[in-house]
Protein backbone atom coordinates (compact mmCIF):
# COMPACT_ATOMS: atom_id res chain seq x y z
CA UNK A 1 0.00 0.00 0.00
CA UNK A 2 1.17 3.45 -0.75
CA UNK A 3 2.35 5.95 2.32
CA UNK A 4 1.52 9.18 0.08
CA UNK A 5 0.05 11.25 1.60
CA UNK A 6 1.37 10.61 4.91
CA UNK A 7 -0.44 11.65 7.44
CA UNK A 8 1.36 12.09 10.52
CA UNK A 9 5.52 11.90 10.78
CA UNK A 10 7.57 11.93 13.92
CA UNK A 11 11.14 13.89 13.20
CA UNK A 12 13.65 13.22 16.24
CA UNK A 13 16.05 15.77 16.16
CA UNK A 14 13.56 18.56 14.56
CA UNK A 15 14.81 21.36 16.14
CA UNK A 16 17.50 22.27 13.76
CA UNK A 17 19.15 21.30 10.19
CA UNK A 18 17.72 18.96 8.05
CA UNK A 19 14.99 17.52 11.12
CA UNK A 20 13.80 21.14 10.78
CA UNK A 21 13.72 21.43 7.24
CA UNK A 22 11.88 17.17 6.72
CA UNK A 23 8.99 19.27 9.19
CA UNK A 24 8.92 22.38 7.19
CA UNK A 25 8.61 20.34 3.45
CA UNK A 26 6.44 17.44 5.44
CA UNK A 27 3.90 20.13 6.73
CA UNK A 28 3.72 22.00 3.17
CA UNK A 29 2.44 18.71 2.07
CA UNK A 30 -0.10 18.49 4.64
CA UNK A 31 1.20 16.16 7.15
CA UNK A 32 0.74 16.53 10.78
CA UNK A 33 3.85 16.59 12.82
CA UNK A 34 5.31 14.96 16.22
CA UNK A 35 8.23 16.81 16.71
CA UNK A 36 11.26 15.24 19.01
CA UNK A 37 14.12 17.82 20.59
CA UNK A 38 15.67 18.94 23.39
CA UNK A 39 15.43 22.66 22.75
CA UNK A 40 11.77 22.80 23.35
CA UNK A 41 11.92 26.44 22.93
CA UNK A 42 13.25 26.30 19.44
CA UNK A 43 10.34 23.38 18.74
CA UNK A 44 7.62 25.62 19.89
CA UNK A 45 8.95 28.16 17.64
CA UNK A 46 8.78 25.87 14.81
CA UNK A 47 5.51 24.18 15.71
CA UNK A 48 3.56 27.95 15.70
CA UNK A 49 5.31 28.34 11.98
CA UNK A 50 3.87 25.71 10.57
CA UNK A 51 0.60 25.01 11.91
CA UNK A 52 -0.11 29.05 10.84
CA UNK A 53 1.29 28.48 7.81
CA UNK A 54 0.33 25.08 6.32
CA UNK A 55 -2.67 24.87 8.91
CA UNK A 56 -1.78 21.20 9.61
CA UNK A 57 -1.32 19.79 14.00
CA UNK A 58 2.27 20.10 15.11
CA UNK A 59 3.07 18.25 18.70
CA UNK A 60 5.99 19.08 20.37
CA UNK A 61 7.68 16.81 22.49
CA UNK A 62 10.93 17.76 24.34
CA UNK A 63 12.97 14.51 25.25
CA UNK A 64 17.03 13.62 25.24
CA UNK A 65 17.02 10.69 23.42
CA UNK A 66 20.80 9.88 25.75
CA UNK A 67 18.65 9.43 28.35
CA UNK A 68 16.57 5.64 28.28
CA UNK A 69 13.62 8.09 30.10
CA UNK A 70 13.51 10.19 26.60
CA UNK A 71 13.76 7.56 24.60
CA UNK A 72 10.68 5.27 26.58
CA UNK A 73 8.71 8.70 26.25
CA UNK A 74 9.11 8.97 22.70
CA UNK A 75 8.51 5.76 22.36
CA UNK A 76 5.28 5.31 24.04
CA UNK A 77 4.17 8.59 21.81
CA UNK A 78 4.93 6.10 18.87
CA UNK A 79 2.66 3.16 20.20
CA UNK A 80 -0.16 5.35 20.77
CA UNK A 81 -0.11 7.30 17.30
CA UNK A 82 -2.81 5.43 15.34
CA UNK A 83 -1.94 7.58 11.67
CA UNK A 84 1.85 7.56 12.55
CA UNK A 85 3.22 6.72 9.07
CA UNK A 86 6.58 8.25 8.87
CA UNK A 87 9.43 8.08 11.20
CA UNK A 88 12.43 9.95 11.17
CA UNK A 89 15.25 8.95 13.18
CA UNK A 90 17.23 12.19 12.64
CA UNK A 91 18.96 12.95 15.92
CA UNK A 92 22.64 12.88 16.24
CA UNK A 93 25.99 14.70 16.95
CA UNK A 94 29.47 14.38 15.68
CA UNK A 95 32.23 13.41 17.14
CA UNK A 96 34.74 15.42 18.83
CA UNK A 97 38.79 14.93 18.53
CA UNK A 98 40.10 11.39 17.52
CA UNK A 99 38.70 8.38 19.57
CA UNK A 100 42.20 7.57 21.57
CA UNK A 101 41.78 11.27 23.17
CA UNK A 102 37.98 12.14 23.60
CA UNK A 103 36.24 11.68 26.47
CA UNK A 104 34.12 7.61 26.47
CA UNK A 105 31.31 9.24 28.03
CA UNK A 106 30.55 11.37 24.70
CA UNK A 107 31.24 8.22 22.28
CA UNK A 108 28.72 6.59 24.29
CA UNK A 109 26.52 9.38 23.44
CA UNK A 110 26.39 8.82 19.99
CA UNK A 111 26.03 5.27 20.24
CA UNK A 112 22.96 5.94 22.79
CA UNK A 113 21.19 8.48 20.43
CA UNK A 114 22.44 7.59 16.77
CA UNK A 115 22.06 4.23 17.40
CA UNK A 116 20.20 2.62 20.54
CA UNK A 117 17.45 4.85 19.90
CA UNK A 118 16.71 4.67 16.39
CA UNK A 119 16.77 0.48 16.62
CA UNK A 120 14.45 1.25 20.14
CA UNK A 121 11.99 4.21 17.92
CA UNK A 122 12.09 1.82 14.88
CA UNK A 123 10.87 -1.28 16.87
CA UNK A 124 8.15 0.94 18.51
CA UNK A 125 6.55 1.77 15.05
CA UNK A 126 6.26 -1.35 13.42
CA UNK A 127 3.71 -2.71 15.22
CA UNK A 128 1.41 -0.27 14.40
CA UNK A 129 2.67 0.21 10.88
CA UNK A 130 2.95 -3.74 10.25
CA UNK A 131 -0.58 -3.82 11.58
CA UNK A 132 -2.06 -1.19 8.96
CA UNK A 133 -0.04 -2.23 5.67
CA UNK A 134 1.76 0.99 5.31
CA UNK A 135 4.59 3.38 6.89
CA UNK A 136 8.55 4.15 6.14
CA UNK A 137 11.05 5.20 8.47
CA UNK A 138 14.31 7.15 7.47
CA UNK A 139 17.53 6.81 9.32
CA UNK A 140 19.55 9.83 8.31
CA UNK A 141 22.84 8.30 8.31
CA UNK A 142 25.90 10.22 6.11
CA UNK A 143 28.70 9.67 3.12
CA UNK A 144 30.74 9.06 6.17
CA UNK A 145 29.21 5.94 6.52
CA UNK A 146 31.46 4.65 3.70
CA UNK A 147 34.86 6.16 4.32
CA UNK A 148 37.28 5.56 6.60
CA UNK A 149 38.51 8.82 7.47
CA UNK A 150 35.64 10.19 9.11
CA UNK A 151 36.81 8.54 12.72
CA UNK A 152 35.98 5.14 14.30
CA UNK A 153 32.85 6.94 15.91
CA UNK A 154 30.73 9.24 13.62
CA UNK A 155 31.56 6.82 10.90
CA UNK A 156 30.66 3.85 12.78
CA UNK A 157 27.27 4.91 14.09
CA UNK A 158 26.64 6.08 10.70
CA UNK A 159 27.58 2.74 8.85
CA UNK A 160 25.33 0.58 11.38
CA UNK A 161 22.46 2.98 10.46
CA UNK A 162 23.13 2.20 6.71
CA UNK A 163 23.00 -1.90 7.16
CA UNK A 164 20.39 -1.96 9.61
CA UNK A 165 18.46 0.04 7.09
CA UNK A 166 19.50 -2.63 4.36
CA UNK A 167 18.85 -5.29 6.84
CA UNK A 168 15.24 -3.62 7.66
CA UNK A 169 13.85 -2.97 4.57
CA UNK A 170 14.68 -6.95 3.11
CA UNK A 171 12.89 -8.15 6.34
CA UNK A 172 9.95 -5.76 5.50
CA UNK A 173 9.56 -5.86 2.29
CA UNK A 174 6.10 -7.78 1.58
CA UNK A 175 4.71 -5.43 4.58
CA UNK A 176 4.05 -2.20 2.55
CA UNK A 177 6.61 -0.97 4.58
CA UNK A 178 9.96 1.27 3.04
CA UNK A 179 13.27 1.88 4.72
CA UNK A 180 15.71 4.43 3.59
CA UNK A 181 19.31 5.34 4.64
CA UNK A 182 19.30 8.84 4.16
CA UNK A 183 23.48 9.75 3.60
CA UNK A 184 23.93 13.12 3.06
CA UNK A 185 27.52 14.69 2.30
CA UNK A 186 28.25 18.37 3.17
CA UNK A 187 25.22 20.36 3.99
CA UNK A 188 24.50 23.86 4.78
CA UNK A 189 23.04 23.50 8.60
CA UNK A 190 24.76 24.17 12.15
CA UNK A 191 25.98 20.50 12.62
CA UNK A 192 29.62 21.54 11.63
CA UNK A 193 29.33 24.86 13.78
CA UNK A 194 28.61 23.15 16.64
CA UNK A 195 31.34 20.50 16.08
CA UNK A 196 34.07 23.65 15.22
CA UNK A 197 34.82 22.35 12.19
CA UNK A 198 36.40 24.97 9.30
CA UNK A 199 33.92 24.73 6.94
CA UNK A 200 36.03 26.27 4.40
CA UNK A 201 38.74 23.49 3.78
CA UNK A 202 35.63 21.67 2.11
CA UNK A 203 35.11 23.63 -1.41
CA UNK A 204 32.14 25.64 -1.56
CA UNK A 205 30.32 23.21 -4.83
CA UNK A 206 30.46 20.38 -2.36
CA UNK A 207 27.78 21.77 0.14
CA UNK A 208 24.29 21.14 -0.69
CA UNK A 209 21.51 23.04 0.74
CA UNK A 210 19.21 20.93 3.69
CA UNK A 211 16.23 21.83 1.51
CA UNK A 212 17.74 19.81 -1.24
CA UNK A 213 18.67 17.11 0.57
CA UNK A 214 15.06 16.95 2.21
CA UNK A 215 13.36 17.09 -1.03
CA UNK A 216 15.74 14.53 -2.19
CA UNK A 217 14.89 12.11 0.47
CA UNK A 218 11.12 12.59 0.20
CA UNK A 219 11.12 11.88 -3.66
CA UNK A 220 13.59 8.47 -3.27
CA UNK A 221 11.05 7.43 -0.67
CA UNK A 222 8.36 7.31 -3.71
CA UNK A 223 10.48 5.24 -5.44
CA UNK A 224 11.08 2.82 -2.60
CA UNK A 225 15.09 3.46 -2.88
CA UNK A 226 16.96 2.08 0.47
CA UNK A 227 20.34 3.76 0.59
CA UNK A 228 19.96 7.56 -0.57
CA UNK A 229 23.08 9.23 -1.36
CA UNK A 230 22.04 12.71 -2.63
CA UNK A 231 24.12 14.76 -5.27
CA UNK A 232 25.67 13.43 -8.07
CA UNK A 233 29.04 15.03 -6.52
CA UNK A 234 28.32 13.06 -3.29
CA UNK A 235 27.64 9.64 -5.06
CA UNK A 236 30.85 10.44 -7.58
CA UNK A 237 32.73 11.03 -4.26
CA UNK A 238 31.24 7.97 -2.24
CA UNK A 239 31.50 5.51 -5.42
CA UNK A 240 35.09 4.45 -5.00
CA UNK A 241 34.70 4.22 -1.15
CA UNK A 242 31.85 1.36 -2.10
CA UNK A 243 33.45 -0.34 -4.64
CA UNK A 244 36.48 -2.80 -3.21
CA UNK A 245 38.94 -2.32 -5.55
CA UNK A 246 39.18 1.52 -5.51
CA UNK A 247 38.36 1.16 -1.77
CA UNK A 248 41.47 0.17 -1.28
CA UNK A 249 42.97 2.94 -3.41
CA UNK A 250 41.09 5.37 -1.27
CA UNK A 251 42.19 4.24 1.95
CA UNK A 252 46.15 4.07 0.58
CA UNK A 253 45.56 7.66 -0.45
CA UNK A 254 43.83 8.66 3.30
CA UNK A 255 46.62 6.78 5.07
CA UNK A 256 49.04 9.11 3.21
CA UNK A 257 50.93 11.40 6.59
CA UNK A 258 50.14 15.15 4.39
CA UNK A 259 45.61 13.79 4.41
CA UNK A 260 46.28 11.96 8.33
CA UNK A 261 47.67 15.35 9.32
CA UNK A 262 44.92 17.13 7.60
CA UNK A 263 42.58 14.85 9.89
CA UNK A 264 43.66 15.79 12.93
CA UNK A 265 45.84 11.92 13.40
């Protein structure tokens, strides 16, 4: 069965960035909203946008998906949402400073929200969504899923979030249910401010706008696609990382001591 129109979506991480901009393109198409953040100020704000606007129910629901509390919250709001047929596990950080020198407590952090609670959010909606024939859920994962200079954390939460998608959608296939690994590349939000990353050793054509990558997503999710790399100049970039034989070109050329300084190793 078809999920268009869908009717309600949950977006964790909807505060900012591309969770912001899924609400804002989600609500233009008539959709109601469940909004997830911590900042509920900044949901609130976003909420009163677009139910003036678009004239479609917006729920905010503040909750730190690090915490098992936030995560059994959101979850329960899951179970009970009878037209709940979009789920978007967008919440997430990056990582800070190589792995051998950060601080465990914030790795675990990503695992916790990147990982433990999109499996624990994922398994709360398919019951429901089983039940009725029809739903998707998107796992924004990143390019860095595929390359092995993006460090053993960001990378790695990223890269489960691509196979359990894989994994997900060949279970669910006969259930009128579609997966997608969302896997953006550079994009124009405040992920990489927050992070203190120079955004200007990455040239400027490589950045995509979150609208794009939003729209993007929505329109691969028609077409059932799993693994959604958007941009030609993000697929051109992530093609050799994919492919085993120029894999191992690629990660020759990152292990190279001028790129490993570049990376901070």
């Amino acid at each position: 069965m078809s999920i268009i129109p869908i009717r309600t979506a949950l977006i964790t991480g909807a505060s900012a960035g591309i969770g912001a901009e899924f609400a804002r393109q989600l609500a233009a198409g008539g959709s109601d909203l469940i909004l997830v953040a911590r900042r509920k100020e900044r949901l609130d704000a976003l909420a009163a946008e677009l139910s003036t606007r678009h004239g479609v129910s917006v729920e905010v629901l503040q909750a730190d998906l690090a915490s098992p509390d936030g995560v059994e919250a959101v979850g329960r709001r899951i179970a009970s949402a009878e037209t709940l047929d979009l789920l978007i596990n967008n919440a997430g950080f990056g990582g800070a400073g190589t792995f051998s020198k950060s601080d465990v407590g914030y790795n675990l952090g990503m695992v916790r929200v990147q990982i433990d609670a999109a499996v624990s959010l994922s398994r709360a909606a398919l019951d429901g969504m089983t039940a009725r024939g029809r739903g998707a859920i998107i796992n924004v994962a990143s390019v860095a899923a595929f390359s092995p200079v993006s460090g053993p954390m960001y990378g790695g939460v990223k890269a489960f979030l691509v196979k359990f998608s894989e994994g997900l959608d060949y279970e669910l296939k006969d259930k009128g249910i579609r997966i997608q690994a969302l896997c953006p590349g550079m994009t124009h939000t405040e992920f990489h401010d927050v992070i203190k990353m120079d955004k200007s050793v990455v040239p400027g054509f490589m950045w995509m706008s979150a609208a794009d990558v939003v729209m993007i997503s929505l329109k691969a999710l028609r077409r059932g696609k799993v693994v959604r790399i958007p941009g030609l100049k993000n697929r051109l970039v992530s093609a050799p990382m994919r492919c085993l034989p120029t894999a191992w070109l690629f990660r020759k050329i990152a292990n190279l001591p001028s790129i490993r300084k570049k990376a901070g190793l």
